[in-house]
Protein backbone atom coordinates (compact mmCIF):
# COMPACT_ATOMS: atom_id res chain seq x y z
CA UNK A 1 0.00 0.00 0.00
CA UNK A 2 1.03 3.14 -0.98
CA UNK A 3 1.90 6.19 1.68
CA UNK A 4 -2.08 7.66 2.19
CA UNK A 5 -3.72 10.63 1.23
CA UNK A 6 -5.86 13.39 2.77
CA UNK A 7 -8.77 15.09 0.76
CA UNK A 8 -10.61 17.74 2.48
CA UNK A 9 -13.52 19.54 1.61
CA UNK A 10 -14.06 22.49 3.12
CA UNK A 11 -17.68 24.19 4.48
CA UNK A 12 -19.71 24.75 7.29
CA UNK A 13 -21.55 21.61 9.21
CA UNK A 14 -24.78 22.17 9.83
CA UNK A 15 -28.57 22.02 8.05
CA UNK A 16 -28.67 25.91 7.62
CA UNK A 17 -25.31 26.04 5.61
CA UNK A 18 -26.12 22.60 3.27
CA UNK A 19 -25.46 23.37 -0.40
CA UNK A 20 -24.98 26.59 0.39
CA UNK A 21 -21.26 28.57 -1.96
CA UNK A 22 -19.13 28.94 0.30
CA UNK A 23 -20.12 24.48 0.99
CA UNK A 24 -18.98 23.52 -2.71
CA UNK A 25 -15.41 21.86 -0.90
CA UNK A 26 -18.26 19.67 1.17
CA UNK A 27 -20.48 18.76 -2.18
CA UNK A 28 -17.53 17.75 -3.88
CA UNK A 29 -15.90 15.47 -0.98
CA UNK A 30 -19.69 14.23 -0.33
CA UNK A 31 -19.96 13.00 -4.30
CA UNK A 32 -16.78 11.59 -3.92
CA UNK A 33 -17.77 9.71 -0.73
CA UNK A 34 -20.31 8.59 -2.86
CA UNK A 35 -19.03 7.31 -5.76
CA UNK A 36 -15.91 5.76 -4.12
CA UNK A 37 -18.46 3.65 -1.80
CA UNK A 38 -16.83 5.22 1.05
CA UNK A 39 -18.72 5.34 4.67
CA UNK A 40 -19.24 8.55 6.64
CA UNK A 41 -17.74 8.68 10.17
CA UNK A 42 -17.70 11.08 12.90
CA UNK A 43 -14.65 11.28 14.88
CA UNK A 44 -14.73 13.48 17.75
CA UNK A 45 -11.36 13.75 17.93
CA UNK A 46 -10.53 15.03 14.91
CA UNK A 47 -13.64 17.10 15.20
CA UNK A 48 -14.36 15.96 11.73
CA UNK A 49 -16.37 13.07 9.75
CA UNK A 50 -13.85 10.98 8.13
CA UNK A 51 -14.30 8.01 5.56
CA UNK A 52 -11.33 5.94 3.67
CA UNK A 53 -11.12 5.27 0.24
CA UNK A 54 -9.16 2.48 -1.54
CA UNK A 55 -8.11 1.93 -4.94
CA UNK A 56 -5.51 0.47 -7.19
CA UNK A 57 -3.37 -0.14 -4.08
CA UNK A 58 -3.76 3.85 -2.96
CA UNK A 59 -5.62 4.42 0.28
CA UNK A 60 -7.07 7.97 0.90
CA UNK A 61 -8.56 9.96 3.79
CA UNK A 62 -11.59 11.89 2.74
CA UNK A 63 -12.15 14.43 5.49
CA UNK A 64 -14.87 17.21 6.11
CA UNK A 65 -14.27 19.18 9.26
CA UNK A 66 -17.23 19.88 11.50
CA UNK A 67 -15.27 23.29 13.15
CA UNK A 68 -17.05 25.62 11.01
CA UNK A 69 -14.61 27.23 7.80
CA UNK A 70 -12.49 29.75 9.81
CA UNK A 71 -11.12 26.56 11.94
CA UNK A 72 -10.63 24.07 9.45
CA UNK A 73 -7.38 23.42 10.31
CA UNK A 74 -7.85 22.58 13.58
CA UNK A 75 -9.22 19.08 11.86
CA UNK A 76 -7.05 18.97 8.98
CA UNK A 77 -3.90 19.40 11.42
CA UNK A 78 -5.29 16.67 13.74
CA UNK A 79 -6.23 14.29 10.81
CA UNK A 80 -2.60 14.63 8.92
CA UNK A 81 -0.90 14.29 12.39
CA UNK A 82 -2.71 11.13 13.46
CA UNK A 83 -2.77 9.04 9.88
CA UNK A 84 1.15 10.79 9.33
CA UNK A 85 0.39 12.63 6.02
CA UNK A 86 2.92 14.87 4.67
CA UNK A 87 1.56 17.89 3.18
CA UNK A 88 2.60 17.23 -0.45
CA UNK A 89 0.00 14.18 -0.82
CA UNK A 90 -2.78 16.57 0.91
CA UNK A 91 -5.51 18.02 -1.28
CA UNK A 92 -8.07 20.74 0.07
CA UNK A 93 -11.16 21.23 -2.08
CA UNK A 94 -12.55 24.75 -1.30
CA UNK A 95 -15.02 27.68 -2.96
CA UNK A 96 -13.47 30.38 -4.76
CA UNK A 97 -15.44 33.55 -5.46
CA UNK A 98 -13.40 35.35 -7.22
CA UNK A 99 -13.29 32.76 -9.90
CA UNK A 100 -16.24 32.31 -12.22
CA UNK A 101 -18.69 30.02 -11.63
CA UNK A 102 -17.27 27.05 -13.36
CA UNK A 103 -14.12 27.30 -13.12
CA UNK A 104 -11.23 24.71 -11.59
CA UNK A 105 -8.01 26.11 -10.43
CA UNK A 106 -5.99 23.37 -9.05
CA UNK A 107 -2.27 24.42 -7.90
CA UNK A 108 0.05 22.79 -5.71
CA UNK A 109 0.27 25.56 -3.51
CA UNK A 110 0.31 29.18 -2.54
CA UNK A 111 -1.71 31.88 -0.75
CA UNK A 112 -4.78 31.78 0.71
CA UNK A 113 -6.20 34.43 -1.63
CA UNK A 114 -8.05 35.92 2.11
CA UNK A 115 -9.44 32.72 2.57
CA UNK A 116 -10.14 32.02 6.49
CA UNK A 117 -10.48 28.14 5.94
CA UNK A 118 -7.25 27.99 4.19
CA UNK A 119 -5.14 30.48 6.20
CA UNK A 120 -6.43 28.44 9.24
CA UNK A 121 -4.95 25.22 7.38
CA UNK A 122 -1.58 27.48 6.47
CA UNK A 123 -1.63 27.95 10.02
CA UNK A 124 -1.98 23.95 11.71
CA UNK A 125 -0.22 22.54 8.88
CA UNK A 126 3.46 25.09 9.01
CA UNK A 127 3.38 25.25 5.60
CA UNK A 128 1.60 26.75 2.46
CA UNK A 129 3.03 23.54 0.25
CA UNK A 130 -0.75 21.81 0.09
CA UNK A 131 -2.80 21.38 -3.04
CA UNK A 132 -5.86 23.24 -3.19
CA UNK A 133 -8.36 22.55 -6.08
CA UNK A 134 -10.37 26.29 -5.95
CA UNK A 135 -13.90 25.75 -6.95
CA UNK A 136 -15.33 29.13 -8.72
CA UNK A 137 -18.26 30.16 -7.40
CA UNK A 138 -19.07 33.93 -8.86
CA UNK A 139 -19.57 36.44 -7.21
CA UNK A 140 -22.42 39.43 -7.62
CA UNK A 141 -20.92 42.05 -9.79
CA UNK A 142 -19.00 44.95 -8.10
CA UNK A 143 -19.63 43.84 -4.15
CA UNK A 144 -16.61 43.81 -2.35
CA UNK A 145 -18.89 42.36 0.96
CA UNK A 146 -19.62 38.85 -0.33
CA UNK A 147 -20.51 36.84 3.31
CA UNK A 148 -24.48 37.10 2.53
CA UNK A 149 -23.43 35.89 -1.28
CA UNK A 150 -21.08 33.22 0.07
CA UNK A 151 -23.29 31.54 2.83
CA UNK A 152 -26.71 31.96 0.16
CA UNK A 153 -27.97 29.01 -1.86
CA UNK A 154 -27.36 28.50 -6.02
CA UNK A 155 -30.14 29.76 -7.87
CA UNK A 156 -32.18 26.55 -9.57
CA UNK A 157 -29.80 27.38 -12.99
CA UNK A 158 -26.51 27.91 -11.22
CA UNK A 159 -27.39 24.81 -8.92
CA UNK A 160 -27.77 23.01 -11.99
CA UNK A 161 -24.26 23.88 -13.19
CA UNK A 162 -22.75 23.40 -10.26
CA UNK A 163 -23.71 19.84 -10.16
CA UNK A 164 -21.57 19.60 -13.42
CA UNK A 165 -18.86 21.00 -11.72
CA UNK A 166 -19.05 18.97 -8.93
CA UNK A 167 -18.95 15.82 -11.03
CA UNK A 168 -15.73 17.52 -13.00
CA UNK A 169 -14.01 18.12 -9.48
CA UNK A 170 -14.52 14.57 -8.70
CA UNK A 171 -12.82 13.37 -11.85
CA UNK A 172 -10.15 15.99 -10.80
CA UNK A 173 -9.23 14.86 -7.44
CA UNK A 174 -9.24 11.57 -8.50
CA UNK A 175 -6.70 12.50 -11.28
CA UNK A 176 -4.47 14.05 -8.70
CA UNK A 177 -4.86 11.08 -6.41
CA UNK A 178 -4.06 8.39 -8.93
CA UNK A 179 -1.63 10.01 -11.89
CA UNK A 180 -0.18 12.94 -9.67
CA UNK A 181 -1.08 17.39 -9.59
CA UNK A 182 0.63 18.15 -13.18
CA UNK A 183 -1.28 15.74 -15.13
CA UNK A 184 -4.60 16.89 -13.10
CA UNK A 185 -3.67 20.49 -14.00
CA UNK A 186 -3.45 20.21 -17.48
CA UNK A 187 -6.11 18.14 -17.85
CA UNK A 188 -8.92 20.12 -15.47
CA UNK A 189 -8.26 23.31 -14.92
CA UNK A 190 -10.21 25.84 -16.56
CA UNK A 191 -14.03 25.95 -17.16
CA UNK A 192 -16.01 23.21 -16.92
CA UNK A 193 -17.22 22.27 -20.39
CA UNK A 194 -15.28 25.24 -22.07
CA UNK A 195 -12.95 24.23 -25.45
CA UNK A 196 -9.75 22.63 -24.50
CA UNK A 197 -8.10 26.00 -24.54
CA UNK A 198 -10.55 27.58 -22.63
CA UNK A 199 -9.42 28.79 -19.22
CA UNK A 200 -6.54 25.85 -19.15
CA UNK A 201 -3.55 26.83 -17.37
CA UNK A 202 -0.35 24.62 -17.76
């Protein structure tokens, strides 16, 4: 078996916050969950539901932390410590609105961008060397306050899209997980259903 893995999704726990924007790392890891046959757990201390994948030899920790977003890495440090994940083979699945709705940005690392879920991760985890697959969400045109936007629910058309995202996301992080970050890259990034040289980044 193969060192493991750590995929978090990133959101807020709770019925009031379900498939809410700023919950698109949790749909993603919860569709994943799903289609990898994986079971739900909830550990209490990791403060986090936790299920594990298998496949093709590779085992991998999916991981959705119950702290709320600005104290995600209260679970994702816990998680990596416990199960002895380095941070190059962890992945963190979170909503971007300042990309487009539609869009995929994996990178292997870098800034939080002002995002209190990662910067909390930056913060457990020493280091700013994790993959983070950004999931564009939009944004409503010139607001620079975005929390109401963020924590509202997809209108019935963007829902619809974003369920195509989702399912493009999945196919993502299981690229990364199985052929490695370039090869997901070149393959996903960009918009969802755009022309090969639409959006891609290399």
């Amino acid at each position: 078996m193969e060192p493991l893995h750590l995929i978090v999704g990133l959101g807020n726990p709770g019925a009031e916050y379900a498939k809410t924007r700023h919950n698109a790392g949790f749909m993603v890891l919860a569709r994943l969950a799903e289609q990898w046959r994986a079971n739900w757990t909830s550990e209490k201390k990791f403060n986090a539901r936790v299920a594990r994948a298998v496949a093709d030899g590779r085992g991998a920790i999916l991981c959705q932390p119950q702290t709320y977003m600005n104290a995600s890495g209260e679970a994702v440090g816990a998680v990596s410590v416990f199960y002895r994940i380095a941070a190059e083979r962890i992945l963190v699945v979170v909503d971007d609105a300042d990309l487009p709705l539609g869009e995929l940005r994996l990178r292997p690392g870098g800034s939080s961008g002002g995002h209190h879920g990662l910067e909390s991760i930056e913060q457990h985890l020493g280091t700013r060397q994790y993959a983070r697959l950004r999931i564009g969400i939009g944004r409503e045109s010139g607001a620079r306050e975005i929390t109401g936007y963020v924590l509202g629910r997809f209108s019935a058309q963007d829902a619809k899209r974003m369920d195509e995202v989702v399912m493009a996301a999945c196919r993502q992080v299981e690229c990364w997980w199985t052929d490695g970050i370039q090869k997901a890259m070149n393959q996903f990034n960009g918009a969802v259903g755009g022309s090969a040289s639409e959006g891609k980044e290399q």
